[in-house]
PDBML (XML) file of the C-alpha atoms, coordinates in Angstrom:
<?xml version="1.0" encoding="UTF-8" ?>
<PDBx:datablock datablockName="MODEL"
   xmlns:PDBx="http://pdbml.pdb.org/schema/pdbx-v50.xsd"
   xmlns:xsi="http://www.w3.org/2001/XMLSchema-instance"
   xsi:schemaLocation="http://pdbml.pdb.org/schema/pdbx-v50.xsd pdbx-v50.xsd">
   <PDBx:atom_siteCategory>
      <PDBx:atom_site id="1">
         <PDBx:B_iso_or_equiv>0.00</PDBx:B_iso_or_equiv>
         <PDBx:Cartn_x>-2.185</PDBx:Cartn_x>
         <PDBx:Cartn_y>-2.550</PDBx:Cartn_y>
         <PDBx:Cartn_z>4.051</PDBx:Cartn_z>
         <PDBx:auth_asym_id>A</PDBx:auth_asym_id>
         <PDBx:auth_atom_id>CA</PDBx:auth_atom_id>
         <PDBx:auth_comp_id>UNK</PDBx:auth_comp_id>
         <PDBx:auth_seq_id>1</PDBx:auth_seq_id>
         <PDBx:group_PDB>ATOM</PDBx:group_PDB>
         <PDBx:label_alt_id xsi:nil="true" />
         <PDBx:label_asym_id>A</PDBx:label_asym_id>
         <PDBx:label_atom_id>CA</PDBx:label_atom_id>
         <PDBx:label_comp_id>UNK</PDBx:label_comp_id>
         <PDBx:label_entity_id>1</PDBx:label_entity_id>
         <PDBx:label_seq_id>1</PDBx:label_seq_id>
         <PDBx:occupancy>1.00</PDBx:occupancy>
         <PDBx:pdbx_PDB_model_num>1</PDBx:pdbx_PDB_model_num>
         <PDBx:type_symbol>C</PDBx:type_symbol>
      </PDBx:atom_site>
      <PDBx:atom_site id="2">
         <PDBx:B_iso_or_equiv>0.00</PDBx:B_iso_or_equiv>
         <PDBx:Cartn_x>1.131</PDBx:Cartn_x>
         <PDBx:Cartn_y>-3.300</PDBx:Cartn_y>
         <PDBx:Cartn_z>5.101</PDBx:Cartn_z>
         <PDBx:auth_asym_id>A</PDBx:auth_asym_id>
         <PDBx:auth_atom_id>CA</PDBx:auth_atom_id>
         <PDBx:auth_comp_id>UNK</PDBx:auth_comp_id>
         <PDBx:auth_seq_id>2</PDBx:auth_seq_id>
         <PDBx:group_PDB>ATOM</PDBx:group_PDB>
         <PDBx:label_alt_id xsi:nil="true" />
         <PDBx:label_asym_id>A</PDBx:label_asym_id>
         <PDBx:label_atom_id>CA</PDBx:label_atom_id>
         <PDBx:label_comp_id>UNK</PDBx:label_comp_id>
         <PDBx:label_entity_id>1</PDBx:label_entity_id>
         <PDBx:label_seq_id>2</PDBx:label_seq_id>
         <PDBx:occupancy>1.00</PDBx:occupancy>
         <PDBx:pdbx_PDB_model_num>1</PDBx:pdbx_PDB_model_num>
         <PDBx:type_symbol>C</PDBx:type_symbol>
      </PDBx:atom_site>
      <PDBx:atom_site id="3">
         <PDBx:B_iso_or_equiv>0.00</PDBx:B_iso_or_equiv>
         <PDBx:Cartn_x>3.626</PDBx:Cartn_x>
         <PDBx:Cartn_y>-0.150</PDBx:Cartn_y>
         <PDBx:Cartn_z>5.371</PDBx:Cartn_z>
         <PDBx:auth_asym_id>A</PDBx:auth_asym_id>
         <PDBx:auth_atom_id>CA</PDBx:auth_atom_id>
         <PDBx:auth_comp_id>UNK</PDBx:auth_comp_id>
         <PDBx:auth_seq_id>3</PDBx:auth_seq_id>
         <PDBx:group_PDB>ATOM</PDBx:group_PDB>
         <PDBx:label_alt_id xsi:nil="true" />
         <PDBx:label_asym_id>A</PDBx:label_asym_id>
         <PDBx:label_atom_id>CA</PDBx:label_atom_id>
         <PDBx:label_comp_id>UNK</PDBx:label_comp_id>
         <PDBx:label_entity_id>1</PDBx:label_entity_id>
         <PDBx:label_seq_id>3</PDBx:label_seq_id>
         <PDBx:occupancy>1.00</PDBx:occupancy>
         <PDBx:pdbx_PDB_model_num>1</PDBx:pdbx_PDB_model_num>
         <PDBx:type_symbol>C</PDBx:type_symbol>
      </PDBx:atom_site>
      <PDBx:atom_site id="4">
         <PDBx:B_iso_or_equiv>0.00</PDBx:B_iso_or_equiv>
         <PDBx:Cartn_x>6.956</PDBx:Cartn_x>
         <PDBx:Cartn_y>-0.217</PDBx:Cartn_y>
         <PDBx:Cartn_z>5.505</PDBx:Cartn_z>
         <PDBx:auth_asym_id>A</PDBx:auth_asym_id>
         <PDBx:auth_atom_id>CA</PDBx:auth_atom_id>
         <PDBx:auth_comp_id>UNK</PDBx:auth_comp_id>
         <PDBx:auth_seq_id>4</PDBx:auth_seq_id>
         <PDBx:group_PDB>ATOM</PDBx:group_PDB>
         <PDBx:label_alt_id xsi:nil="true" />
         <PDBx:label_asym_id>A</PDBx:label_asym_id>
         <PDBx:label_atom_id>CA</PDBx:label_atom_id>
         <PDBx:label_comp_id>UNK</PDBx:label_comp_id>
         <PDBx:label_entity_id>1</PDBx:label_entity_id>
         <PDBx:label_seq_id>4</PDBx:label_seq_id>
         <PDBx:occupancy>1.00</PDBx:occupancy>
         <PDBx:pdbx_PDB_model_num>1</PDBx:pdbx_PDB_model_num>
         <PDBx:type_symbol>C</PDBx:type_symbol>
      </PDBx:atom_site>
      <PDBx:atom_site id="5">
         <PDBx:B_iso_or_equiv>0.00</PDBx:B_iso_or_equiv>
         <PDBx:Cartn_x>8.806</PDBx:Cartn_x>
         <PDBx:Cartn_y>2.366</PDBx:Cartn_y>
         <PDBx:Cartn_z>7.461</PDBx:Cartn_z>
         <PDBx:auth_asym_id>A</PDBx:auth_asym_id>
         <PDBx:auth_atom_id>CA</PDBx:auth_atom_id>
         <PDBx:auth_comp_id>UNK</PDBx:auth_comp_id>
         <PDBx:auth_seq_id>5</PDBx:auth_seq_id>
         <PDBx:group_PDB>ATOM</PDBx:group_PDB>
         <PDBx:label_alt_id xsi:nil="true" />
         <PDBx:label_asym_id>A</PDBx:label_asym_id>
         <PDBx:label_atom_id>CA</PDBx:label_atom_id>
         <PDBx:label_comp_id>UNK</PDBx:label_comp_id>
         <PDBx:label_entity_id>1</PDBx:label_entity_id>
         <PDBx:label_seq_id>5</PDBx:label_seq_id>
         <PDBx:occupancy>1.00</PDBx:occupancy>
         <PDBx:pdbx_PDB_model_num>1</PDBx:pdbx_PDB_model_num>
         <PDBx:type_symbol>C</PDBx:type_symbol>
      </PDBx:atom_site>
      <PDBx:atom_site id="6">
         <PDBx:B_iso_or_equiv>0.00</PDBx:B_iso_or_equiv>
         <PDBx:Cartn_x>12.731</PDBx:Cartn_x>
         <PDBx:Cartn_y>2.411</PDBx:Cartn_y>
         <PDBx:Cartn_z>6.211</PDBx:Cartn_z>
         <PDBx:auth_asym_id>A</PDBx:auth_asym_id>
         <PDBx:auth_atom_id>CA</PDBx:auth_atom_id>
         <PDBx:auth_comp_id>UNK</PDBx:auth_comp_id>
         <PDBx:auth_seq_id>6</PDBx:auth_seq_id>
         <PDBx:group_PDB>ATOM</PDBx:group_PDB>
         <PDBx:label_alt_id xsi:nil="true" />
         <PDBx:label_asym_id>A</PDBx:label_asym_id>
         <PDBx:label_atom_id>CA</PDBx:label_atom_id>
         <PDBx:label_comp_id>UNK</PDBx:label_comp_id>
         <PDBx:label_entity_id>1</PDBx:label_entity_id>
         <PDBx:label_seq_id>6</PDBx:label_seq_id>
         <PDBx:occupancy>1.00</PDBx:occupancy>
         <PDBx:pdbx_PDB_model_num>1</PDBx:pdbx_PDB_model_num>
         <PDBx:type_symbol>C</PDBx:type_symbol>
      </PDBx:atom_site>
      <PDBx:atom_site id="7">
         <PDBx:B_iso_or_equiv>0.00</PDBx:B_iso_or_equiv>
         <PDBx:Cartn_x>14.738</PDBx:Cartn_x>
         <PDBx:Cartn_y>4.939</PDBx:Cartn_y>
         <PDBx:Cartn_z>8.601</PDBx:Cartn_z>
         <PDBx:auth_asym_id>A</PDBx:auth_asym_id>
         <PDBx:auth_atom_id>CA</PDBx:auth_atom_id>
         <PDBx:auth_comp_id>UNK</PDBx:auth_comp_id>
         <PDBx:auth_seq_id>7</PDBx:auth_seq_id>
         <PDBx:group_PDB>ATOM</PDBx:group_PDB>
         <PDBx:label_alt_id xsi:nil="true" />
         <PDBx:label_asym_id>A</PDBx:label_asym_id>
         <PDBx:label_atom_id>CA</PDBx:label_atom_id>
         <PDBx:label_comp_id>UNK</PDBx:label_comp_id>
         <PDBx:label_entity_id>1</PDBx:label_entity_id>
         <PDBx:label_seq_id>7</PDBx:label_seq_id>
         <PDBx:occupancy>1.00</PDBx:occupancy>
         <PDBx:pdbx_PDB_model_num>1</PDBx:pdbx_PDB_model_num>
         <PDBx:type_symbol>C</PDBx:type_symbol>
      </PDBx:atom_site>
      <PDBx:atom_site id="8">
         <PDBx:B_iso_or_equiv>0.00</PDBx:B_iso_or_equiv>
         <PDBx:Cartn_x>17.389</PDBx:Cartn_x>
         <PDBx:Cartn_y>6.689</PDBx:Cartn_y>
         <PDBx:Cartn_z>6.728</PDBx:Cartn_z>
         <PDBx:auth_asym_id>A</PDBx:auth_asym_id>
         <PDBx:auth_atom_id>CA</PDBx:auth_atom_id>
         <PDBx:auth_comp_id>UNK</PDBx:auth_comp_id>
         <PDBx:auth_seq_id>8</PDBx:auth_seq_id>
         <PDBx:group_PDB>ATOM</PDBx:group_PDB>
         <PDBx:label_alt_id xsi:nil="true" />
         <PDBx:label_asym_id>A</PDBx:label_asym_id>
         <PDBx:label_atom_id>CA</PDBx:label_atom_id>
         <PDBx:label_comp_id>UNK</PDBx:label_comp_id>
         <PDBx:label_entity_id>1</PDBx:label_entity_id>
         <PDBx:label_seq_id>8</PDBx:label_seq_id>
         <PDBx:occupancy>1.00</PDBx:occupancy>
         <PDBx:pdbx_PDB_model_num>1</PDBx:pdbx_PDB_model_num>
         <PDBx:type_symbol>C</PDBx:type_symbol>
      </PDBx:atom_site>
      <PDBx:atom_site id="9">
         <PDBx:B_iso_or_equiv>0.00</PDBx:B_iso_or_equiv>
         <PDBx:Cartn_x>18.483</PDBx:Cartn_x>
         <PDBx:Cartn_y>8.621</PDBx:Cartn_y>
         <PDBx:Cartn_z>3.927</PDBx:Cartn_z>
         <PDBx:auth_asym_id>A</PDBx:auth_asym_id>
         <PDBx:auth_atom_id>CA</PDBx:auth_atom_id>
         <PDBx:auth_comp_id>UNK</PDBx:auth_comp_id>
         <PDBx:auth_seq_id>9</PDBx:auth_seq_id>
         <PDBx:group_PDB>ATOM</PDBx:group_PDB>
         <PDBx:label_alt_id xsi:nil="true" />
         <PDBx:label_asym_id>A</PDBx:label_asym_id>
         <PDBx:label_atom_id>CA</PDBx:label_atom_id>
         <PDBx:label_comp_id>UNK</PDBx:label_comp_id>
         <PDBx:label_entity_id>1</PDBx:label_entity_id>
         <PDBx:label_seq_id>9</PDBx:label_seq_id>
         <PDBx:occupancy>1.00</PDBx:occupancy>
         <PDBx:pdbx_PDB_model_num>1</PDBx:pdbx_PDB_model_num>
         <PDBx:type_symbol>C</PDBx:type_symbol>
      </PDBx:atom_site>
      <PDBx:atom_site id="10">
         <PDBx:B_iso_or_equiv>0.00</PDBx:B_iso_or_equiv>
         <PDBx:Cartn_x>16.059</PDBx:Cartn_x>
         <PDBx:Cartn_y>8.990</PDBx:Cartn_y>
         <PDBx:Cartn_z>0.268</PDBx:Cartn_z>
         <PDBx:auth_asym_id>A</PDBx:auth_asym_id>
         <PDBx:auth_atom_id>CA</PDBx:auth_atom_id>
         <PDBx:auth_comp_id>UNK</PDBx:auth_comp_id>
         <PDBx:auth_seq_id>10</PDBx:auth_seq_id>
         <PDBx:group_PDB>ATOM</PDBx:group_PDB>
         <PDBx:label_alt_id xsi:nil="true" />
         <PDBx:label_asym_id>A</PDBx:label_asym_id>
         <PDBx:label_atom_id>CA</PDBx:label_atom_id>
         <PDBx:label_comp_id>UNK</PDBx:label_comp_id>
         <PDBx:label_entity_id>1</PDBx:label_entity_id>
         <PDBx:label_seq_id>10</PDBx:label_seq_id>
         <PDBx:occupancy>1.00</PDBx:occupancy>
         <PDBx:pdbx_PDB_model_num>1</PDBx:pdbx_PDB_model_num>
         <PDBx:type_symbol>C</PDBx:type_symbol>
      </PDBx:atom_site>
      <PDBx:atom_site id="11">
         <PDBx:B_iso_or_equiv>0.00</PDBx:B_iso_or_equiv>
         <PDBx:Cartn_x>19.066</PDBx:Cartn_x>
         <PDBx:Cartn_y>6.915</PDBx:Cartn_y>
         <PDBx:Cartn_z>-0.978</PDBx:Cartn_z>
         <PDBx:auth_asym_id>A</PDBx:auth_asym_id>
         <PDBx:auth_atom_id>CA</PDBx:auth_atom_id>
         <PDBx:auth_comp_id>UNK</PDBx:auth_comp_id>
         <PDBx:auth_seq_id>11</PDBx:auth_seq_id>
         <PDBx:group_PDB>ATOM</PDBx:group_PDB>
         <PDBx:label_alt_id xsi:nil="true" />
         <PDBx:label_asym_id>A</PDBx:label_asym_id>
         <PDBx:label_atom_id>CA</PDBx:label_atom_id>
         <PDBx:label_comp_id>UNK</PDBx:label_comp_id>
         <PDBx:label_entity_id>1</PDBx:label_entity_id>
         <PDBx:label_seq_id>11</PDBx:label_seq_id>
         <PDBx:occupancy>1.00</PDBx:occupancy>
         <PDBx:pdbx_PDB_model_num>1</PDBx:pdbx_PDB_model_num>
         <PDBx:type_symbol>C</PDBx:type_symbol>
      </PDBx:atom_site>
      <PDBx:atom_site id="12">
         <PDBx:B_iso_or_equiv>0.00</PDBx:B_iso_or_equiv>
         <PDBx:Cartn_x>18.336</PDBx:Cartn_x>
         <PDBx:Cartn_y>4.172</PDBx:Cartn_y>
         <PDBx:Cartn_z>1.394</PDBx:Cartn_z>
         <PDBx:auth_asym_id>A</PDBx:auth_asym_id>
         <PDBx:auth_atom_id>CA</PDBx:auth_atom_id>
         <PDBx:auth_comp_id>UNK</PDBx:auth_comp_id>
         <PDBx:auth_seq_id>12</PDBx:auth_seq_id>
         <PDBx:group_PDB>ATOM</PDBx:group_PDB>
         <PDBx:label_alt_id xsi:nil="true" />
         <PDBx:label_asym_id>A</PDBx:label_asym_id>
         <PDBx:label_atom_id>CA</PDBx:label_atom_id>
         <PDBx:label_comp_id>UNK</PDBx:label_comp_id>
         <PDBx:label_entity_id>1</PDBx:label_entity_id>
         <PDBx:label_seq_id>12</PDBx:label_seq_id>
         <PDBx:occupancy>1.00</PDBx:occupancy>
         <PDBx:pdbx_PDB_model_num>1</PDBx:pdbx_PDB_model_num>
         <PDBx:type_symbol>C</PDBx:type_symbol>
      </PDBx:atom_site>
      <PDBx:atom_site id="13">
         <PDBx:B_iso_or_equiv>0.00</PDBx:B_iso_or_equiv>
         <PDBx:Cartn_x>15.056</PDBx:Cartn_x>
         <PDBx:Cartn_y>4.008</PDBx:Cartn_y>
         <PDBx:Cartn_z>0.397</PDBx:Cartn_z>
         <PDBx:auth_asym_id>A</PDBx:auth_asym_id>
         <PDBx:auth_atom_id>CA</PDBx:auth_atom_id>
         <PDBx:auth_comp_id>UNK</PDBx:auth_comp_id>
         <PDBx:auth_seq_id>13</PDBx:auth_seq_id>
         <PDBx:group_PDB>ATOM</PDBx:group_PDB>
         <PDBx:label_alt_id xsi:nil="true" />
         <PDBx:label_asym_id>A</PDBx:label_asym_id>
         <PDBx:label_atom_id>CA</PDBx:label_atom_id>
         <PDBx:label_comp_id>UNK</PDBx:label_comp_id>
         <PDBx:label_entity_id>1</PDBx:label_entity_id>
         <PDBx:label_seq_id>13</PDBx:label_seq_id>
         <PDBx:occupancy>1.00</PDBx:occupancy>
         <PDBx:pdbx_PDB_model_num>1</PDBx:pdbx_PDB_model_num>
         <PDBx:type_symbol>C</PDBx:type_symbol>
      </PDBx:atom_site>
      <PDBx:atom_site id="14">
         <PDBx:B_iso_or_equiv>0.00</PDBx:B_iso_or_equiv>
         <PDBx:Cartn_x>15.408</PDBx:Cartn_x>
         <PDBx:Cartn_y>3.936</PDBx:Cartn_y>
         <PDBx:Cartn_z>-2.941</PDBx:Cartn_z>
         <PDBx:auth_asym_id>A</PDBx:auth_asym_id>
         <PDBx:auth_atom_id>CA</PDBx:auth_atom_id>
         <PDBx:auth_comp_id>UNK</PDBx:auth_comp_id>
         <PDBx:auth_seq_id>14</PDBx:auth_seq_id>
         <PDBx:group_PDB>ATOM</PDBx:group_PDB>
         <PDBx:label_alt_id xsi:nil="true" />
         <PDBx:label_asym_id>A</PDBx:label_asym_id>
         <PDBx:label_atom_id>CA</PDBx:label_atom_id>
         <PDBx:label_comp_id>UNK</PDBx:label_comp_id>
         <PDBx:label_entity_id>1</PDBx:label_entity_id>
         <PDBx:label_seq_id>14</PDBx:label_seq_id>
         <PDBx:occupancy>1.00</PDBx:occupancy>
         <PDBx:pdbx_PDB_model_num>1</PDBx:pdbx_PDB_model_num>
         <PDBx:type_symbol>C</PDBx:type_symbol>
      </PDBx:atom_site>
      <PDBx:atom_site id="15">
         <PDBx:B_iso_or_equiv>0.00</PDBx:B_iso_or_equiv>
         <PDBx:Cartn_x>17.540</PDBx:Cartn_x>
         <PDBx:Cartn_y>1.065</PDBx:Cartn_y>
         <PDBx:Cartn_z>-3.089</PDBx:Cartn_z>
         <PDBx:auth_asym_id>A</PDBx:auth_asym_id>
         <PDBx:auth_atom_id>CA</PDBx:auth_atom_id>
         <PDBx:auth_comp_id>UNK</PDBx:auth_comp_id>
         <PDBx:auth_seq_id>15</PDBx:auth_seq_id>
         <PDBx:group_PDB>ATOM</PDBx:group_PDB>
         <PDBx:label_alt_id xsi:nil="true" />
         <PDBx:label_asym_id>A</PDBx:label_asym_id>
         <PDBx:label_atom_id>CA</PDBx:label_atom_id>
         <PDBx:label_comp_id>UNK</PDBx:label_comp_id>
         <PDBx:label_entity_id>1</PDBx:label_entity_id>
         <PDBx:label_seq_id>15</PDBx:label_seq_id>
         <PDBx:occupancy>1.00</PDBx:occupancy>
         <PDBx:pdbx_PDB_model_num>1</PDBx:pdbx_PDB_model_num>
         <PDBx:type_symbol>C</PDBx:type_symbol>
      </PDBx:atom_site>
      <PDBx:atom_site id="16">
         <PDBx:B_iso_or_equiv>0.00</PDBx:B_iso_or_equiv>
         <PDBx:Cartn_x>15.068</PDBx:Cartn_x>
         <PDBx:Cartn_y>-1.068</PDBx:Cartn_y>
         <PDBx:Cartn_z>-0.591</PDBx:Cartn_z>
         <PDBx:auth_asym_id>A</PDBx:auth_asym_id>
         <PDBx:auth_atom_id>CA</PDBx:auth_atom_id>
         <PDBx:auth_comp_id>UNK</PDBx:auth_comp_id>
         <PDBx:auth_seq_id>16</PDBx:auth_seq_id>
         <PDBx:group_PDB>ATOM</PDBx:group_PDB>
         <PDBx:label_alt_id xsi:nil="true" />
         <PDBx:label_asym_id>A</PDBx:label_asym_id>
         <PDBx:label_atom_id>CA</PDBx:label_atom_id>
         <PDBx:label_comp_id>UNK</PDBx:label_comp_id>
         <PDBx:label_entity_id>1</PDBx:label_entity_id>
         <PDBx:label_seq_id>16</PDBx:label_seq_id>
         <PDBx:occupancy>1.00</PDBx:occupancy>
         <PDBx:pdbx_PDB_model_num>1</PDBx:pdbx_PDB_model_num>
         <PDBx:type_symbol>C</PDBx:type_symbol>
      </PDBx:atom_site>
      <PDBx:atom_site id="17">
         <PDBx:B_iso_or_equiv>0.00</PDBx:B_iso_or_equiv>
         <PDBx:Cartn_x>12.398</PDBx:Cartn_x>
         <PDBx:Cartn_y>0.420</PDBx:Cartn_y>
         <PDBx:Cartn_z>-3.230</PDBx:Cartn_z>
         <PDBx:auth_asym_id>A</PDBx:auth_asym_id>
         <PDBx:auth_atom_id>CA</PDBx:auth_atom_id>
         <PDBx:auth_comp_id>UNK</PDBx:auth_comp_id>
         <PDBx:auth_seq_id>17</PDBx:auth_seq_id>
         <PDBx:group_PDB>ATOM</PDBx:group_PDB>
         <PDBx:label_alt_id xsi:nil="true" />
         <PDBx:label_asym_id>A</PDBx:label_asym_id>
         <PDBx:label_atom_id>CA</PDBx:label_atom_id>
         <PDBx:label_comp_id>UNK</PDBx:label_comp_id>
         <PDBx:label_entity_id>1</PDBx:label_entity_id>
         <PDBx:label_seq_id>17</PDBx:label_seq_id>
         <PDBx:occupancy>1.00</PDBx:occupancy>
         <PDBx:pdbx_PDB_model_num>1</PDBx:pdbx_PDB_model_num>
         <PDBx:type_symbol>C</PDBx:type_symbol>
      </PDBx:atom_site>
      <PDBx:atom_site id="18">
         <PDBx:B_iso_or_equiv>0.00</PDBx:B_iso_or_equiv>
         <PDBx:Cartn_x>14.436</PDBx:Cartn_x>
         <PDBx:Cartn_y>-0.777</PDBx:Cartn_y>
         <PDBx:Cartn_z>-6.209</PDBx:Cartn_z>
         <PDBx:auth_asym_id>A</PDBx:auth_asym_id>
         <PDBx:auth_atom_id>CA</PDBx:auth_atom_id>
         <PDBx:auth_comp_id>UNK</PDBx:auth_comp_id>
         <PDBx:auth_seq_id>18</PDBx:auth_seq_id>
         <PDBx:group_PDB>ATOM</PDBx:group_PDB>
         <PDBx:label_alt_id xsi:nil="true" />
         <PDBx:label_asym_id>A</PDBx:label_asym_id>
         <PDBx:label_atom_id>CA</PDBx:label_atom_id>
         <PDBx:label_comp_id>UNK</PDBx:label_comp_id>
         <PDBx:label_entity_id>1</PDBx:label_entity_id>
         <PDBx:label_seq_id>18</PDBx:label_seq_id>
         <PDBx:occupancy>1.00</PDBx:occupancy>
         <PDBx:pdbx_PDB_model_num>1</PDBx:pdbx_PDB_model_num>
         <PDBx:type_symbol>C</PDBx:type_symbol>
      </PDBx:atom_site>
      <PDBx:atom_site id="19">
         <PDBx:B_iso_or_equiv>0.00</PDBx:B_iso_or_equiv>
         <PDBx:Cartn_x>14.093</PDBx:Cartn_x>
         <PDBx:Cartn_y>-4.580</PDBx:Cartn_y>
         <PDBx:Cartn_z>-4.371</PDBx:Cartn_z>
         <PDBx:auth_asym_id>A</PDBx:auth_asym_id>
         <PDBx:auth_atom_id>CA</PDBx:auth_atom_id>
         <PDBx:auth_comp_id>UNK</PDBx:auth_comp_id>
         <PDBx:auth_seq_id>19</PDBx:auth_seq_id>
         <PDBx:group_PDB>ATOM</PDBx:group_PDB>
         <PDBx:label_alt_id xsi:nil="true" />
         <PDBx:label_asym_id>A</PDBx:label_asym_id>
         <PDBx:label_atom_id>CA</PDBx:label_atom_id>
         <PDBx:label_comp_id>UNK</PDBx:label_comp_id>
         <PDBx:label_entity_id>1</PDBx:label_entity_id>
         <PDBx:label_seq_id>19</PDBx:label_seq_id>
         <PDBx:occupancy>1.00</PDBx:occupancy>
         <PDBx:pdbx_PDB_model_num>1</PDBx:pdbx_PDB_model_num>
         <PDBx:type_symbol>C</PDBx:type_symbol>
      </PDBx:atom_site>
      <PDBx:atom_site id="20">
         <PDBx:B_iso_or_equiv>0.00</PDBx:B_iso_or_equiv>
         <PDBx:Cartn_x>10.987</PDBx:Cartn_x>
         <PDBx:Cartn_y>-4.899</PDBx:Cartn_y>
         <PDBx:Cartn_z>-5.123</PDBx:Cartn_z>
         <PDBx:auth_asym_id>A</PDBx:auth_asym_id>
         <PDBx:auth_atom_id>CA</PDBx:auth_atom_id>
         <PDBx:auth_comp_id>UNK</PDBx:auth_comp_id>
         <PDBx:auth_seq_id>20</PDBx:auth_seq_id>
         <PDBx:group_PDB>ATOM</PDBx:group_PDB>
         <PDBx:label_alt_id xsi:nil="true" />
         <PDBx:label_asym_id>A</PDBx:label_asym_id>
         <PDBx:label_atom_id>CA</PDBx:label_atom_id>
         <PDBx:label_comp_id>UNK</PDBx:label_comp_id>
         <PDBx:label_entity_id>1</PDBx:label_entity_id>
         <PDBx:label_seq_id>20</PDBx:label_seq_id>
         <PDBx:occupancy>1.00</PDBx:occupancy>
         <PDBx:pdbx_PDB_model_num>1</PDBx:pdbx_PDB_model_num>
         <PDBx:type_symbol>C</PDBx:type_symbol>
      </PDBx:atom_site>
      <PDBx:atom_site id="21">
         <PDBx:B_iso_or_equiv>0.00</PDBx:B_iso_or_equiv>
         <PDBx:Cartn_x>9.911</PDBx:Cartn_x>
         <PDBx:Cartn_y>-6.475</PDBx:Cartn_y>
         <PDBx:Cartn_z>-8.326</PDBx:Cartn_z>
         <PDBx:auth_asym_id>A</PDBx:auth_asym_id>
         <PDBx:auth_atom_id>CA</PDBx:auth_atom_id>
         <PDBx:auth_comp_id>UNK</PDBx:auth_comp_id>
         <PDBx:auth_seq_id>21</PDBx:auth_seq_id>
         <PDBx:group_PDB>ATOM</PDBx:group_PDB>
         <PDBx:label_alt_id xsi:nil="true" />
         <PDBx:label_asym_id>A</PDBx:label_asym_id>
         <PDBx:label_atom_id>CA</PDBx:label_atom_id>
         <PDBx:label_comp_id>UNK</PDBx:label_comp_id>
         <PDBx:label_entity_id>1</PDBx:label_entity_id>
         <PDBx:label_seq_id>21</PDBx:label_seq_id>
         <PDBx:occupancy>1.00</PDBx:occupancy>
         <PDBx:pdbx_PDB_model_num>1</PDBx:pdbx_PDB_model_num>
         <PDBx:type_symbol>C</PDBx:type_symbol>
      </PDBx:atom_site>
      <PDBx:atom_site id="22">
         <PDBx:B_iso_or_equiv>0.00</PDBx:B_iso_or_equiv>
         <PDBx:Cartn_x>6.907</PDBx:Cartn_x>
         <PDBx:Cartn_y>-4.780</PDBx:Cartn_y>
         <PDBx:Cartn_z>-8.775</PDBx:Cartn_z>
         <PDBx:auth_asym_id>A</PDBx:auth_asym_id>
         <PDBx:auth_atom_id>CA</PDBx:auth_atom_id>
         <PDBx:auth_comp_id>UNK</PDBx:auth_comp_id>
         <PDBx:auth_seq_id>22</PDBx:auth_seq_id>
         <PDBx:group_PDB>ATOM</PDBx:group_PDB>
         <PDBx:label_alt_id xsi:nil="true" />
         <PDBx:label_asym_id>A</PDBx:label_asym_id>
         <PDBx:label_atom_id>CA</PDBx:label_atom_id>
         <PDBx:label_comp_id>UNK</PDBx:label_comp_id>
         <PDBx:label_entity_id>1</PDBx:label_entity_id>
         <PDBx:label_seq_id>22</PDBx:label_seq_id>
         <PDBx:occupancy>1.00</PDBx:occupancy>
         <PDBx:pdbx_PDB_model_num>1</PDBx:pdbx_PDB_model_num>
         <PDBx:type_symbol>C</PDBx:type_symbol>
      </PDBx:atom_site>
      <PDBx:atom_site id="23">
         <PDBx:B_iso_or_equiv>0.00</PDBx:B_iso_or_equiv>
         <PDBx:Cartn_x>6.137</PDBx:Cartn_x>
         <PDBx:Cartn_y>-1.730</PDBx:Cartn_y>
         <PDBx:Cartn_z>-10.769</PDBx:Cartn_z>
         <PDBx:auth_asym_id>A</PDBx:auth_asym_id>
         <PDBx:auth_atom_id>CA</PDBx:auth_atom_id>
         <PDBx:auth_comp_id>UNK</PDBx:auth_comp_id>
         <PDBx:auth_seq_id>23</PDBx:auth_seq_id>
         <PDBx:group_PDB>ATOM</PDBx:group_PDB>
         <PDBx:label_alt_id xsi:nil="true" />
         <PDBx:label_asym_id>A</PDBx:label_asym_id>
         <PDBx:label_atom_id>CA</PDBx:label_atom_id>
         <PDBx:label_comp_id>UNK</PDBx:label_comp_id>
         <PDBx:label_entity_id>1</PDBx:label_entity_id>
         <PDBx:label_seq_id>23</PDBx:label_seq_id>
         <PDBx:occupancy>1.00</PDBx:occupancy>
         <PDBx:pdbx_PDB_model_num>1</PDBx:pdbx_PDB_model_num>
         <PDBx:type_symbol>C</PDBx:type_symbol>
      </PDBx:atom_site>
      <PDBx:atom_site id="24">
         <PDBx:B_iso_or_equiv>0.00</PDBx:B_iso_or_equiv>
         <PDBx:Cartn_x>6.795</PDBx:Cartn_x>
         <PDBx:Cartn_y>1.535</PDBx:Cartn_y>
         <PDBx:Cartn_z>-9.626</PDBx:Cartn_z>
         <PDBx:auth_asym_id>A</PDBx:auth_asym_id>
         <PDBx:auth_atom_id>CA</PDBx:auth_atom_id>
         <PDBx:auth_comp_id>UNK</PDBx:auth_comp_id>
         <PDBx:auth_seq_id>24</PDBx:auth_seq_id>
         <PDBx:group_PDB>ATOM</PDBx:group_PDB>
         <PDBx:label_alt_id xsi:nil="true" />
         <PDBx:label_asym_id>A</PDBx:label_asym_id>
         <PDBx:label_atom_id>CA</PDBx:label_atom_id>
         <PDBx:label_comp_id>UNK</PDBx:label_comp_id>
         <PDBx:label_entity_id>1</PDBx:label_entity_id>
         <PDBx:label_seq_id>24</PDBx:label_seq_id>
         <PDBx:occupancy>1.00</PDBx:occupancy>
         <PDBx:pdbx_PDB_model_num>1</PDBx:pdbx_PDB_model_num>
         <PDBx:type_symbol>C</PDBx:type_symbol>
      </PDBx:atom_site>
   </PDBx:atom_siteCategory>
</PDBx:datablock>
């Protein structure tokens, strides 16, 4: 499994989130 660590705010990782296609 690959796990991707973003460092920042819950905004920040929403919009990285939001870039993927799939479904939440």
């Amino acid at each position: 499994v690959l796990w991707r660590k973003v460092h920042g705010s819950p905004g920040q990782v929403r919009d990285v989130a939001e870039s993927v296609s799939e479904s939440a």
